[in-house]
C-alpha atoms as a PDB file:
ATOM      1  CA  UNK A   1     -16.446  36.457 -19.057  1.00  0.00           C
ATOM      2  CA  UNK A   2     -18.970  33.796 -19.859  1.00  0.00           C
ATOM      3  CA  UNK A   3     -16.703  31.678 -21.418  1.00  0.00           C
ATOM      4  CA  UNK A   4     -15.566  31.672 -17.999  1.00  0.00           C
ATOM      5  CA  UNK A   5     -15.966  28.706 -15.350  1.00  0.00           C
ATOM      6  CA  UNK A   6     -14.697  30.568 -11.995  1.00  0.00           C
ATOM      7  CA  UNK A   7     -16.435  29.635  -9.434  1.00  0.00           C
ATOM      8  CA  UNK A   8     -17.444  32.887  -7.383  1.00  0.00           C
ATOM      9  CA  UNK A   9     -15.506  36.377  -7.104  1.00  0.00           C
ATOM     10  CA  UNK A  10     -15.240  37.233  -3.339  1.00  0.00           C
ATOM     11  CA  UNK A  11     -14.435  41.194  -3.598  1.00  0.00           C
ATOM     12  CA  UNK A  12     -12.730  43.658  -1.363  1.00  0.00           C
ATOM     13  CA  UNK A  13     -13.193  47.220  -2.131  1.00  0.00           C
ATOM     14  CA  UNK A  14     -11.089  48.799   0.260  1.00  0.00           C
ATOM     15  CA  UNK A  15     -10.817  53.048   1.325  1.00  0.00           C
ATOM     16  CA  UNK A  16      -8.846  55.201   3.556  1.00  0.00           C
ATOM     17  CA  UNK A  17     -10.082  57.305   6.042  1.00  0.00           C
ATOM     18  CA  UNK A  18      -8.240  60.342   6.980  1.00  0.00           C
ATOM     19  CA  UNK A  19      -6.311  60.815   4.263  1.00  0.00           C
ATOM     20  CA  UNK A  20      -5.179  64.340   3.223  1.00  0.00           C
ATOM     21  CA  UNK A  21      -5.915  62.990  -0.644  1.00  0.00           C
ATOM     22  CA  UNK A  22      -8.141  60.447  -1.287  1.00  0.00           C
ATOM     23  CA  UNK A  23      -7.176  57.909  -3.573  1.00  0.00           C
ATOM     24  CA  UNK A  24      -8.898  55.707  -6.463  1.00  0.00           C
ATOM     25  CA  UNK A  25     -11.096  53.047  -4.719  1.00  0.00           C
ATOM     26  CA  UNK A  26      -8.502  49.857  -3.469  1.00  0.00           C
ATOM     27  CA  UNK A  27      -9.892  46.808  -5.223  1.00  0.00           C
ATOM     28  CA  UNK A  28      -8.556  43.279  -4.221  1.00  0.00           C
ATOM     29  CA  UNK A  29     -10.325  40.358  -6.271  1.00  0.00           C
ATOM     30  CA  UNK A  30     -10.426  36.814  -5.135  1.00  0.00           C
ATOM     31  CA  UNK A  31     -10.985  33.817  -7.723  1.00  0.00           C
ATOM     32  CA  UNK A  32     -11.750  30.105  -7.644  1.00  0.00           C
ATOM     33  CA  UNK A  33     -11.407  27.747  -9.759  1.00  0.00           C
ATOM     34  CA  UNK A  34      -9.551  29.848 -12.152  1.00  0.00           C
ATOM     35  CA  UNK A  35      -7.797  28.016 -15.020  1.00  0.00           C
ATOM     36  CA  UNK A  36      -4.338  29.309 -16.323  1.00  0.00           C
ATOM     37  CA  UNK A  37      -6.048  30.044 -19.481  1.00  0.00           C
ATOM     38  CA  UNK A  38      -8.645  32.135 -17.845  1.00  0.00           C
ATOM     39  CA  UNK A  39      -6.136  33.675 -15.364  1.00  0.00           C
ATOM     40  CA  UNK A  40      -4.221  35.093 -18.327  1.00  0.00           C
ATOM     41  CA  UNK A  41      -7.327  36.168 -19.812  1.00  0.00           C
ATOM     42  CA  UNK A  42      -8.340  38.247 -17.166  1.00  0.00           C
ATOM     43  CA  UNK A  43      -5.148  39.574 -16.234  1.00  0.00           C
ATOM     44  CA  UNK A  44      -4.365  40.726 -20.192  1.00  0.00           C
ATOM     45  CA  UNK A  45      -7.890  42.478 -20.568  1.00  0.00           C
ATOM     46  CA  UNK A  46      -7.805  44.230 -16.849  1.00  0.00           C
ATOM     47  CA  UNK A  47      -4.401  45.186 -18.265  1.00  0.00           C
ATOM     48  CA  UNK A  48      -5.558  46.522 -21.443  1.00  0.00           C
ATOM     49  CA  UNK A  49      -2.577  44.645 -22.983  1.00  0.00           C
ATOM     50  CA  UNK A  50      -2.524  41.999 -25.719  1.00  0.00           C
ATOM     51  CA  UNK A  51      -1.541  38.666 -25.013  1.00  0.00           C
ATOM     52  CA  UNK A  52       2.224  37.623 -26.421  1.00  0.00           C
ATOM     53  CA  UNK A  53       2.940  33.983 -27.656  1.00  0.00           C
ATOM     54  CA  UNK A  54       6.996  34.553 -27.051  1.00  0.00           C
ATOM     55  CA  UNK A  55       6.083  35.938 -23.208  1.00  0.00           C
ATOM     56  CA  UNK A  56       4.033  33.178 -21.429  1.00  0.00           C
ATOM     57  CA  UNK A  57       4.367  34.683 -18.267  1.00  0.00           C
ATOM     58  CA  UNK A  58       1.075  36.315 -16.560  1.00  0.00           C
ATOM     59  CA  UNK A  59       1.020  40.126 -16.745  1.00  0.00           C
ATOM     60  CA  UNK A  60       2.023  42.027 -13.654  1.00  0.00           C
ATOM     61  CA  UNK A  61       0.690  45.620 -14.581  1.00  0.00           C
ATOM     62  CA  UNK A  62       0.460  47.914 -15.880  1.00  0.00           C
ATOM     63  CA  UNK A  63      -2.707  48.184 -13.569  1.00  0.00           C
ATOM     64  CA  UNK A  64      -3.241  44.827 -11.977  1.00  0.00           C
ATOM     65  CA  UNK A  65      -0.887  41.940 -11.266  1.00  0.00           C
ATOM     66  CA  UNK A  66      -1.593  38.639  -9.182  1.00  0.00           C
ATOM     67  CA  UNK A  67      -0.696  36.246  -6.612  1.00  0.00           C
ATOM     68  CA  UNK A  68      -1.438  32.593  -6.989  1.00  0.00           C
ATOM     69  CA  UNK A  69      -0.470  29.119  -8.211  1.00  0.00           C
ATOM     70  CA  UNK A  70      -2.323  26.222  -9.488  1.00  0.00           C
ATOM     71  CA  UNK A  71      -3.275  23.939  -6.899  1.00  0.00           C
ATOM     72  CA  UNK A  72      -1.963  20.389  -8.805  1.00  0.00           C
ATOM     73  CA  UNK A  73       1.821  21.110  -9.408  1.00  0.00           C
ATOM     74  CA  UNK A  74       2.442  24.346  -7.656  1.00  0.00           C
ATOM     75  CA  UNK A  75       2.779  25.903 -10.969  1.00  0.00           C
ATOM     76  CA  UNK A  76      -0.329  26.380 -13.930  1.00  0.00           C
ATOM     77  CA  UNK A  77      -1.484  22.511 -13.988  1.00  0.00           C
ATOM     78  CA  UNK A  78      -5.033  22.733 -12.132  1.00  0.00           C
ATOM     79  CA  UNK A  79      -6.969  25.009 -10.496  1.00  0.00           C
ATOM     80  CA  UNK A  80      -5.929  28.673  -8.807  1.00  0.00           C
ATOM     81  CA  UNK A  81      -7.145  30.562  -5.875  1.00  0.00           C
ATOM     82  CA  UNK A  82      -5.252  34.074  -7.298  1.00  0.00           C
ATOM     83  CA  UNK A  83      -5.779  37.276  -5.497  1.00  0.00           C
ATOM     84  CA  UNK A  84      -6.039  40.117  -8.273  1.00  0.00           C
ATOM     85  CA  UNK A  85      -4.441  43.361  -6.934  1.00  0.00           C
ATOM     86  CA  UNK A  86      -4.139  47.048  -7.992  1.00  0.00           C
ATOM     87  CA  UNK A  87      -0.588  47.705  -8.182  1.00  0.00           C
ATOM     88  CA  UNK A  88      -0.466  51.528  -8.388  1.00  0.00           C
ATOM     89  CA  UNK A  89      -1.942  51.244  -4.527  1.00  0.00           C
ATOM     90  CA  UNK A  90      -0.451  48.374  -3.098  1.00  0.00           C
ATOM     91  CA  UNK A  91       3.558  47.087  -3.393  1.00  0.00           C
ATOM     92  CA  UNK A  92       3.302  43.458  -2.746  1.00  0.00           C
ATOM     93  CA  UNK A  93       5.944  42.188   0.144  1.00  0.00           C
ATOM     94  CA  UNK A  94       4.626  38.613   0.913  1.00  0.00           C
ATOM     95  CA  UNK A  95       3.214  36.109  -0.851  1.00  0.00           C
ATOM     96  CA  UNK A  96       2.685  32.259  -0.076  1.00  0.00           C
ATOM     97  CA  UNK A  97       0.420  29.518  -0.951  1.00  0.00           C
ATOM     98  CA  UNK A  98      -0.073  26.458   1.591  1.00  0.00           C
ATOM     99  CA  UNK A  99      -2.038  22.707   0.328  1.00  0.00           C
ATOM    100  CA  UNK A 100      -4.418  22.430   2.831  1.00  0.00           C
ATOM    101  CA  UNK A 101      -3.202  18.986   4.418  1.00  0.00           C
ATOM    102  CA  UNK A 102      -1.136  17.332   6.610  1.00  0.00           C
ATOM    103  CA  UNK A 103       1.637  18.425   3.945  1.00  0.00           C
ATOM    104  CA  UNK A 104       0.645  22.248   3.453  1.00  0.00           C
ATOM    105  CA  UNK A 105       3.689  22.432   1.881  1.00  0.00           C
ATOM    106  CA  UNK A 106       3.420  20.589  -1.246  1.00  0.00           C
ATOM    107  CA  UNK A 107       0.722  19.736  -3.387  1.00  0.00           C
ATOM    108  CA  UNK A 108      -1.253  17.291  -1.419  1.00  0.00           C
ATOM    109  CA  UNK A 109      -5.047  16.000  -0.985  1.00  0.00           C
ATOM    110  CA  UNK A 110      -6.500  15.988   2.855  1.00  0.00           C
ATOM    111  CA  UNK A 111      -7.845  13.790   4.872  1.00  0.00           C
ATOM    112  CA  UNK A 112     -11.694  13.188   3.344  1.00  0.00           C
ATOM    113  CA  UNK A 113     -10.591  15.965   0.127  1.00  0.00           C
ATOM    114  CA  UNK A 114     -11.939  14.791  -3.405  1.00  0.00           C
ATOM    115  CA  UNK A 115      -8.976  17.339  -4.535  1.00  0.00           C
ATOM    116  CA  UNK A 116      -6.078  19.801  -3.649  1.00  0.00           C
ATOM    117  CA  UNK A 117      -6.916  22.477  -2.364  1.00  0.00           C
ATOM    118  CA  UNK A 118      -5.186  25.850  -1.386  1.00  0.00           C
ATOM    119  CA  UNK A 119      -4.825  28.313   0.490  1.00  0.00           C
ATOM    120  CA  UNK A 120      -3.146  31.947  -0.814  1.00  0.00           C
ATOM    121  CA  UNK A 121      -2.272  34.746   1.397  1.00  0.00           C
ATOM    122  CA  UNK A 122      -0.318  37.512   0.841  1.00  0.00           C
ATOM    123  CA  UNK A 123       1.035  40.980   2.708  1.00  0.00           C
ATOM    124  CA  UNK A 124       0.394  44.373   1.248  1.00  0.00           C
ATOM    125  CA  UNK A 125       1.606  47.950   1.837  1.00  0.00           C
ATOM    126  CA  UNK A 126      -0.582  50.827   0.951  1.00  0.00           C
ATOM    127  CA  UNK A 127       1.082  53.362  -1.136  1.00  0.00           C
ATOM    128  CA  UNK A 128      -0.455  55.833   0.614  1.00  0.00           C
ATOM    129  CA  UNK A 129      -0.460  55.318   3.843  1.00  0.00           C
ATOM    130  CA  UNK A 130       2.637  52.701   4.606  1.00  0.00           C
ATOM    131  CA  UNK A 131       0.030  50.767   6.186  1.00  0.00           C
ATOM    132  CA  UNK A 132       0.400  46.661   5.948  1.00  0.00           C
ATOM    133  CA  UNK A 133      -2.606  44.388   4.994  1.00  0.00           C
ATOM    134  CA  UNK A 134      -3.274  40.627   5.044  1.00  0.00           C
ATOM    135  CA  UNK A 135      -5.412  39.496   1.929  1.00  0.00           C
ATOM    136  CA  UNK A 136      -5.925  36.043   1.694  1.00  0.00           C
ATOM    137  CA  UNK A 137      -8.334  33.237  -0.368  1.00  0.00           C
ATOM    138  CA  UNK A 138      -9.285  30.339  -0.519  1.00  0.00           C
ATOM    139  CA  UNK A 139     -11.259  27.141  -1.781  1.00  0.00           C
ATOM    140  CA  UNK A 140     -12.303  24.504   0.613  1.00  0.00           C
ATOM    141  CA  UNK A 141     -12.830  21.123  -0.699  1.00  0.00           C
ATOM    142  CA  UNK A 142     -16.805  20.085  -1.655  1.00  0.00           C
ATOM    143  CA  UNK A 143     -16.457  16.049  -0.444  1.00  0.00           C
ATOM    144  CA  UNK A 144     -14.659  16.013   2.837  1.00  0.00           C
ATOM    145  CA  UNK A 145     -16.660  17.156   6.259  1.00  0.00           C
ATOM    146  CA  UNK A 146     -13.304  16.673   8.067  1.00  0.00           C
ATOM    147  CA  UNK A 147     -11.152  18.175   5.320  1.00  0.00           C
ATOM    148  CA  UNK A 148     -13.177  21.598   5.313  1.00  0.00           C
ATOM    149  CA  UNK A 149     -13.112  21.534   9.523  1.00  0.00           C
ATOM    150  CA  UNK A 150      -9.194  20.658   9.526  1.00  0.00           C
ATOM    151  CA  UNK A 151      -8.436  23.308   6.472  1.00  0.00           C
ATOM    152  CA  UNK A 152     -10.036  26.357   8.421  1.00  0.00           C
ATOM    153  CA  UNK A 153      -7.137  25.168  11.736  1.00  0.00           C
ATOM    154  CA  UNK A 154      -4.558  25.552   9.209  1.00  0.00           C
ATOM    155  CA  UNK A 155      -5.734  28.802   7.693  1.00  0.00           C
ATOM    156  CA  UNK A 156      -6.139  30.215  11.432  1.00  0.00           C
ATOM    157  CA  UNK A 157      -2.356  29.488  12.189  1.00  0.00           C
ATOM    158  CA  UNK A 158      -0.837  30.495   9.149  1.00  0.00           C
ATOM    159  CA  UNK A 159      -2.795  34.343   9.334  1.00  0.00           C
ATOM    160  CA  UNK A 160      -1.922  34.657  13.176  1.00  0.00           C
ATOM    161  CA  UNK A 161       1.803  33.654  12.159  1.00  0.00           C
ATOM    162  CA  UNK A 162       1.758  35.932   9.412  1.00  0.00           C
ATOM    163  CA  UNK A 163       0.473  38.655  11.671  1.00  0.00           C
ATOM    164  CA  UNK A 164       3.431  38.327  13.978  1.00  0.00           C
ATOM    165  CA  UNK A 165       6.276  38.105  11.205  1.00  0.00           C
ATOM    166  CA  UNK A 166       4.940  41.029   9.719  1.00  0.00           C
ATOM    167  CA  UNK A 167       4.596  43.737  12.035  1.00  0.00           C
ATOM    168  CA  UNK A 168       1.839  46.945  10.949  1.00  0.00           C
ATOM    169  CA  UNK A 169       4.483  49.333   9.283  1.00  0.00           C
ATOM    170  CA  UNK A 170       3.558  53.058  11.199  1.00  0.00           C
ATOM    171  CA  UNK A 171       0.761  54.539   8.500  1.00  0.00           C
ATOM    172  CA  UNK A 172       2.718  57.471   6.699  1.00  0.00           C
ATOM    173  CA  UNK A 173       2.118  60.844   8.629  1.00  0.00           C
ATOM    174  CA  UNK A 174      -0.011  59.471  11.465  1.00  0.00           C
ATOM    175  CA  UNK A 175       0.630  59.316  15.045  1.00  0.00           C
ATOM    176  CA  UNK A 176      -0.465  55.723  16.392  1.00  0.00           C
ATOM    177  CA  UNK A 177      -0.985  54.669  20.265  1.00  0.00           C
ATOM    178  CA  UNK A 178       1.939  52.479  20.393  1.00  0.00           C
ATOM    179  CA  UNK A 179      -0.009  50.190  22.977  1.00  0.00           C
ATOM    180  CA  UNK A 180      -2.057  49.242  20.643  1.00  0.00           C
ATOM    181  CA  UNK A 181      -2.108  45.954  18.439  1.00  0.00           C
ATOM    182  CA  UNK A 182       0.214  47.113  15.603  1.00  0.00           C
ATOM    183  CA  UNK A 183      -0.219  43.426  13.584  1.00  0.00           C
ATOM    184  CA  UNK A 184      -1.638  43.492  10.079  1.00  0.00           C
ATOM    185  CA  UNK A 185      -5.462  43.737   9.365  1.00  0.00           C
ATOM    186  CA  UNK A 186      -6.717  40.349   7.175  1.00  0.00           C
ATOM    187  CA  UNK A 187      -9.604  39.815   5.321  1.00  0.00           C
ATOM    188  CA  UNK A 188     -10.148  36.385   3.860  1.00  0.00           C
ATOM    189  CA  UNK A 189     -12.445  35.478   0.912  1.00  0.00           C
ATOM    190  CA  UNK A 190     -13.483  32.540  -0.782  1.00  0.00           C
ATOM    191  CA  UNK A 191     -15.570  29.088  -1.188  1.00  0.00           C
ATOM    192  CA  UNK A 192     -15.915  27.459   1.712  1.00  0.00           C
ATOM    193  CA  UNK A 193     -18.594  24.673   0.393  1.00  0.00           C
ATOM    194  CA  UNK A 194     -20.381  25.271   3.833  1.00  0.00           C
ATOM    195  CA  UNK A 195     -23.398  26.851   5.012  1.00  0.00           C
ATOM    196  CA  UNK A 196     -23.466  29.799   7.565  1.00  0.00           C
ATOM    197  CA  UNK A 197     -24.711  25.682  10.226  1.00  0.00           C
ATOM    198  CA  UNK A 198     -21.903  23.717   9.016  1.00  0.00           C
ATOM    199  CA  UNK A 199     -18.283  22.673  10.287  1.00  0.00           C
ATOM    200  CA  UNK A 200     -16.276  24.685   8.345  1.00  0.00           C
ATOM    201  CA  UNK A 201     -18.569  28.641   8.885  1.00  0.00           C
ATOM    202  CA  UNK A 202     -18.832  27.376  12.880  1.00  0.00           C
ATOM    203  CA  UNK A 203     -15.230  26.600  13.126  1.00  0.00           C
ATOM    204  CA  UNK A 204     -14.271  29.508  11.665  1.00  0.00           C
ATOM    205  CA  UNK A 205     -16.825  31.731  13.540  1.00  0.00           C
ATOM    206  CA  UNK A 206     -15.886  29.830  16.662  1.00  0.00           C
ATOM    207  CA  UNK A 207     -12.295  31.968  16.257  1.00  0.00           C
ATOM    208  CA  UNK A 208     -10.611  34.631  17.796  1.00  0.00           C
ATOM    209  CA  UNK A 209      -9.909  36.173  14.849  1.00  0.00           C
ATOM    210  CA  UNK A 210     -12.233  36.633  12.373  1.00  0.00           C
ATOM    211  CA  UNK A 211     -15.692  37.884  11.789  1.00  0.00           C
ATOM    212  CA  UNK A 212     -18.348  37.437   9.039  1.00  0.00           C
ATOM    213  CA  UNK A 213     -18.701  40.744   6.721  1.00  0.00           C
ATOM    214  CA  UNK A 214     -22.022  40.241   6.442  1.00  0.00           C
ATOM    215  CA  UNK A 215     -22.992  40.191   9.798  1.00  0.00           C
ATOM    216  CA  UNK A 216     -22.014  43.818   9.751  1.00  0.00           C
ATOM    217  CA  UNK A 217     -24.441  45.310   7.590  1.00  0.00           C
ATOM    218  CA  UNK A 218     -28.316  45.405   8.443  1.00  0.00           C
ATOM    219  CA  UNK A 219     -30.356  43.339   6.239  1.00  0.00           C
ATOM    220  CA  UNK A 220     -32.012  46.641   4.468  1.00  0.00           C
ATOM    221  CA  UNK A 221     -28.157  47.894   3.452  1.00  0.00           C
ATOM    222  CA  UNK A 222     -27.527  44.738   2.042  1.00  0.00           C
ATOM    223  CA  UNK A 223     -27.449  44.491  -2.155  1.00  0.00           C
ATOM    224  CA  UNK A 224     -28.771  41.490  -3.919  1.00  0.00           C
ATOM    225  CA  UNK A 225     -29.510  38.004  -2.775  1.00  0.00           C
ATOM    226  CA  UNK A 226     -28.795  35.825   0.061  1.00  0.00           C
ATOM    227  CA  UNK A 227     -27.584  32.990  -1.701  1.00  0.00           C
ATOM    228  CA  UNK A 228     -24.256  32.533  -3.480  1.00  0.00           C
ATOM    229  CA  UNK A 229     -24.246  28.837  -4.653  1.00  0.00           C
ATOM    230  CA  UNK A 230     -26.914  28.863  -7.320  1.00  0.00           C
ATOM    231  CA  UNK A 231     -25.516  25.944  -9.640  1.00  0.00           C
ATOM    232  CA  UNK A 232     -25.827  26.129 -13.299  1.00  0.00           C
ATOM    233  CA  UNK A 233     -29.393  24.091 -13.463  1.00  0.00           C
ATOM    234  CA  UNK A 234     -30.810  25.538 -10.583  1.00  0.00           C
ATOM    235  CA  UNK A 235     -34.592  23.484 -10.487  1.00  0.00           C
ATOM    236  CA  UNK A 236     -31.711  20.400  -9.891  1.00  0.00           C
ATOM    237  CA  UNK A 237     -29.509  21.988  -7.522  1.00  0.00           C
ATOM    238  CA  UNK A 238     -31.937  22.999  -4.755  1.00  0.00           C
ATOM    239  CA  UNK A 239     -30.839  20.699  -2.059  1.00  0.00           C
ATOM    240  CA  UNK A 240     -26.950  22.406  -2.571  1.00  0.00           C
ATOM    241  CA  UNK A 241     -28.257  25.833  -2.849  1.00  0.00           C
ATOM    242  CA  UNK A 242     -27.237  28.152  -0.558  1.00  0.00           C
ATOM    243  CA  UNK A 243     -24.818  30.815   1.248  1.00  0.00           C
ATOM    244  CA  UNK A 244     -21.099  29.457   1.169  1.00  0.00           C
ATOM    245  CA  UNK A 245     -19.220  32.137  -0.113  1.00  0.00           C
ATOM    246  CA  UNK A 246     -17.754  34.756   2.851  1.00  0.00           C
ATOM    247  CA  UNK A 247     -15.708  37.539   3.382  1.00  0.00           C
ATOM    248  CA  UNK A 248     -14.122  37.378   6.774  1.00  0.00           C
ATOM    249  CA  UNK A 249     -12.469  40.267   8.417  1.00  0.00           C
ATOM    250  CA  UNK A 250      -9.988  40.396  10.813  1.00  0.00           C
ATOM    251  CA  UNK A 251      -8.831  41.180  13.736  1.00  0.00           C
ATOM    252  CA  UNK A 252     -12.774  40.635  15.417  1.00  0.00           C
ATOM    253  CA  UNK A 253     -12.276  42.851  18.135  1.00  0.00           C
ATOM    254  CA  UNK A 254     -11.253  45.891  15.653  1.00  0.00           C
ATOM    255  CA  UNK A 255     -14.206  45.973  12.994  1.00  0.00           C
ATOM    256  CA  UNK A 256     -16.518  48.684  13.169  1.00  0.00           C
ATOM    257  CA  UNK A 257     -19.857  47.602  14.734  1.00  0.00           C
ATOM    258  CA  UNK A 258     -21.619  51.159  13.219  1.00  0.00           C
ATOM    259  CA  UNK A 259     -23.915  49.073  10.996  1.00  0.00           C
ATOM    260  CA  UNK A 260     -24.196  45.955  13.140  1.00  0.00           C
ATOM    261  CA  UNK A 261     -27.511  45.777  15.143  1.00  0.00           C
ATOM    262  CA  UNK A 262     -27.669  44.984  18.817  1.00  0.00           C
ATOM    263  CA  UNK A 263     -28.189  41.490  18.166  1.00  0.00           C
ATOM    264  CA  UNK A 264     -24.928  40.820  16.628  1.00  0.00           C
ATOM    265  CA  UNK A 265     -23.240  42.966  19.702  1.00  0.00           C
ATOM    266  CA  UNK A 266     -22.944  45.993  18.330  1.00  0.00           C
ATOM    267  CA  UNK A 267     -20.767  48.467  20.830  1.00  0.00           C
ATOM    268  CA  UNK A 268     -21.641  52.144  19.962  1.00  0.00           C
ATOM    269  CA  UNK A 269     -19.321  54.604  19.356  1.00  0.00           C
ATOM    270  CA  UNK A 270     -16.469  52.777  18.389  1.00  0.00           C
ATOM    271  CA  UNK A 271     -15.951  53.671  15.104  1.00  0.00           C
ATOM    272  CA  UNK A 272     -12.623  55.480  15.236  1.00  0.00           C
ATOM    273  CA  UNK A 273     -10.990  52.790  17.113  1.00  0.00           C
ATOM    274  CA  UNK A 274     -11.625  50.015  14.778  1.00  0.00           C
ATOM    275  CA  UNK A 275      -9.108  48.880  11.837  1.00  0.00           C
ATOM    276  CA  UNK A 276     -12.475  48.155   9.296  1.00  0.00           C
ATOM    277  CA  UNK A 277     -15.402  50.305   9.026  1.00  0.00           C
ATOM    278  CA  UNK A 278     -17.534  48.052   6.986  1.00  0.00           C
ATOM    279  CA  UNK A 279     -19.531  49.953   4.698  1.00  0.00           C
ATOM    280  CA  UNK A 280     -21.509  47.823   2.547  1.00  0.00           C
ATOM    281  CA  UNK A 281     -22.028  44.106   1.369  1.00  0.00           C
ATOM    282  CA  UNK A 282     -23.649  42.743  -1.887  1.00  0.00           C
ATOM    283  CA  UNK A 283     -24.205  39.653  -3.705  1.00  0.00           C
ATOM    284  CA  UNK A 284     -24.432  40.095  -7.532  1.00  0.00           C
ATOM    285  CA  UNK A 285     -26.359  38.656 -10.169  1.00  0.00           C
ATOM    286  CA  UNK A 286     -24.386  35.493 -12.130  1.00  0.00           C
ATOM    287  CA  UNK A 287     -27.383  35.170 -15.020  1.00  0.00           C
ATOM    288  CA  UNK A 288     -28.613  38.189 -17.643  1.00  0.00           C
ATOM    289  CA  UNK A 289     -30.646  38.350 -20.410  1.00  0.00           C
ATOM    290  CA  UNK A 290     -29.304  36.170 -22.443  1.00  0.00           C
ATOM    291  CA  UNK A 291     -29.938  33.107 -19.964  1.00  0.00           C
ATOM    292  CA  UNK A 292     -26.474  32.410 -19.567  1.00  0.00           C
ATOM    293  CA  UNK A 293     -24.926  31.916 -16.226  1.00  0.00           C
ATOM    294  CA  UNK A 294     -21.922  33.647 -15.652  1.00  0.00           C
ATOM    295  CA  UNK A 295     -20.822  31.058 -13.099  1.00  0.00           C
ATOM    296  CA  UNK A 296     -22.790  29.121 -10.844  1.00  0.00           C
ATOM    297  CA  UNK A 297     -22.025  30.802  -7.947  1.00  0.00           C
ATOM    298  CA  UNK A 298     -22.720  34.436  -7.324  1.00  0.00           C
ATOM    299  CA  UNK A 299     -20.435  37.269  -7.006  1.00  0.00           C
ATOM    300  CA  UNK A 300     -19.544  38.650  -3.068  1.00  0.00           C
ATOM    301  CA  UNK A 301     -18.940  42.365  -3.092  1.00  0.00           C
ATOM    302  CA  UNK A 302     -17.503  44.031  -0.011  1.00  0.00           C
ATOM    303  CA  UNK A 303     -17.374  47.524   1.000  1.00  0.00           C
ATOM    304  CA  UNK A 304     -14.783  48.791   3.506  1.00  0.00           C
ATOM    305  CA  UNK A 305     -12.816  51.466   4.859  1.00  0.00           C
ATOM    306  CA  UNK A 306      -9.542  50.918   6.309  1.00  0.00           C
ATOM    307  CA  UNK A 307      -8.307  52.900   9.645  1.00  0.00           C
ATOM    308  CA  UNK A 308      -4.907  53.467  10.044  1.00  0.00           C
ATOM    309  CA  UNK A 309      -3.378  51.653  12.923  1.00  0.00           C
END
């Protein structure tokens, strides 16, 4: 992995409550700036399966498969925002990728964007339960003010529309309240080049939908450091330092406010009610002993369980 250049690994490690057997931890992964190269060399050693010169295509098991293009050509030319996902837990019905533009669908720069950039979503069903999930990630652009405020209105839209074509499938063996919101719980993860008091986190905080992980754990449950943007010279990147990698749940109005102090509105006793039961949130080291970074951005770890609808 250090011959890696990803930029930061936004994590999802997802449970069930309620179920009569408890499965294997769900993980979903979320990359940035993941080369083709790289993408293939992840997916081939998760896989435990050598890579084949007369089969170019990316591996799709046995244990972990991908969603994902490059965000240049559609295709491998450029840079990915894949979502890594187990497929012995999860069958994959949806996928799409939008260019976050006034073109979202083609590759295209926007507005004030130095580059493409992208936005991947896709629809899950548990294995176990039936239940449907929204995972999404993405990689707002570094230059552009406007571009990063304009992006987050076009991720907004295309979640709520995917929440509405794809209707929560009844979890397997529960009884639901059918007057309840049966759309698709969404996380999404990724880059968004802006601080917790800039356009992009306050747009996107400003919404309806959803919620900042982190903002769900006290500050003594929380693992690791605040910031995820460390650079890879970090006496020289001081100004730039800072937290601008999230993981965003969704809907607001259905994560569990158990660990979430007063301040942050916490409504007690509403655990059992709630879609996410957020259980933990870390930030992990992206140097070791050997002085080499990792990436220059930290790994964002977090831990959920998932109610059935």
């Amino acid at each position: 992995m250090n011959e890696l250049s990803y930029n930061t690994r936004p994590y999802v490690d997802v449970r069930y409550r309620d179920s009569q057997s408890v499965p294997d931890t769900a993980a979903f992964i979320c990359l940035q700036e993941v080369l083709h190269g790289q993408l293939s060399d992840i997916l081939h050693e998760m896989n435990g399966v050598e890579p084949n010169k007369h089969e170019p295509s990316l591996p799709a098991g046995p244990l972990w498969a991908h969603i994902g293009v490059a965000r240049e050509d559609g295709a491998t030319k450029g840079e990915y925002s894949p979502i890594i996902y187990p497929v012995r837990l999860f069958d994959l019905l949806h996928f799409q990728n939008l260019w976050l533009s006034p073109t979202p669908d083609r590759p295209s720069k926007g507005w004030d964007a130095g580059s493409e950039r992208i936005f991947t979503a896709g629809v899950f069903r548990s294995k176990l339960t039936g239940q449907r999930i929204i995972a999404s990630c993405t990689h707002l652009d570094n230059a552009g003010s406007e571009s990063r405020k304009k992006s987050v209105g076009i991720i907004l839209k295309a979640i709520e529309k995917l929440r509405r074509d794809w209707d929560a499938h009844e979890p397997l063996g529960y009884e639901i309240d059918r007057r309840a919101d049966q759309r698709p719980a969404v996380f999404l993860a990724g880059d968004f080049n802006s601080k917790p008091d800039q356009e992009a986190y306050l747009e996107m905080e400003a919404s309806d939908l959803l919620c900042d992980l982190q903002n769900y754990v006290k500050p003594h449950r929380r693992y690791g450091d605040l910031i995820t943007f460390t650079g890879f010279t970090p006496e020289q990147d001081k100004d730039d330092q800072g937290r601008i990698d999230f993981i965003w749940l969704g809907p607001k109005d259905q994560v569990s406010h158990r660990h979430c102090s007063e301040d942050n509105g916490a409504i007690p006793g509403q655990v059992r009610k709630q879609r996410w039961n957020v259980e933990g949130y870390a930030v992990l080291p992206n140097k070791f002993e050997d002085g080499v970074y990792s990436s220059d951005h930290r790994c964002v770890v977090g831990d959920v369980l998932m109610y059935p609808g």
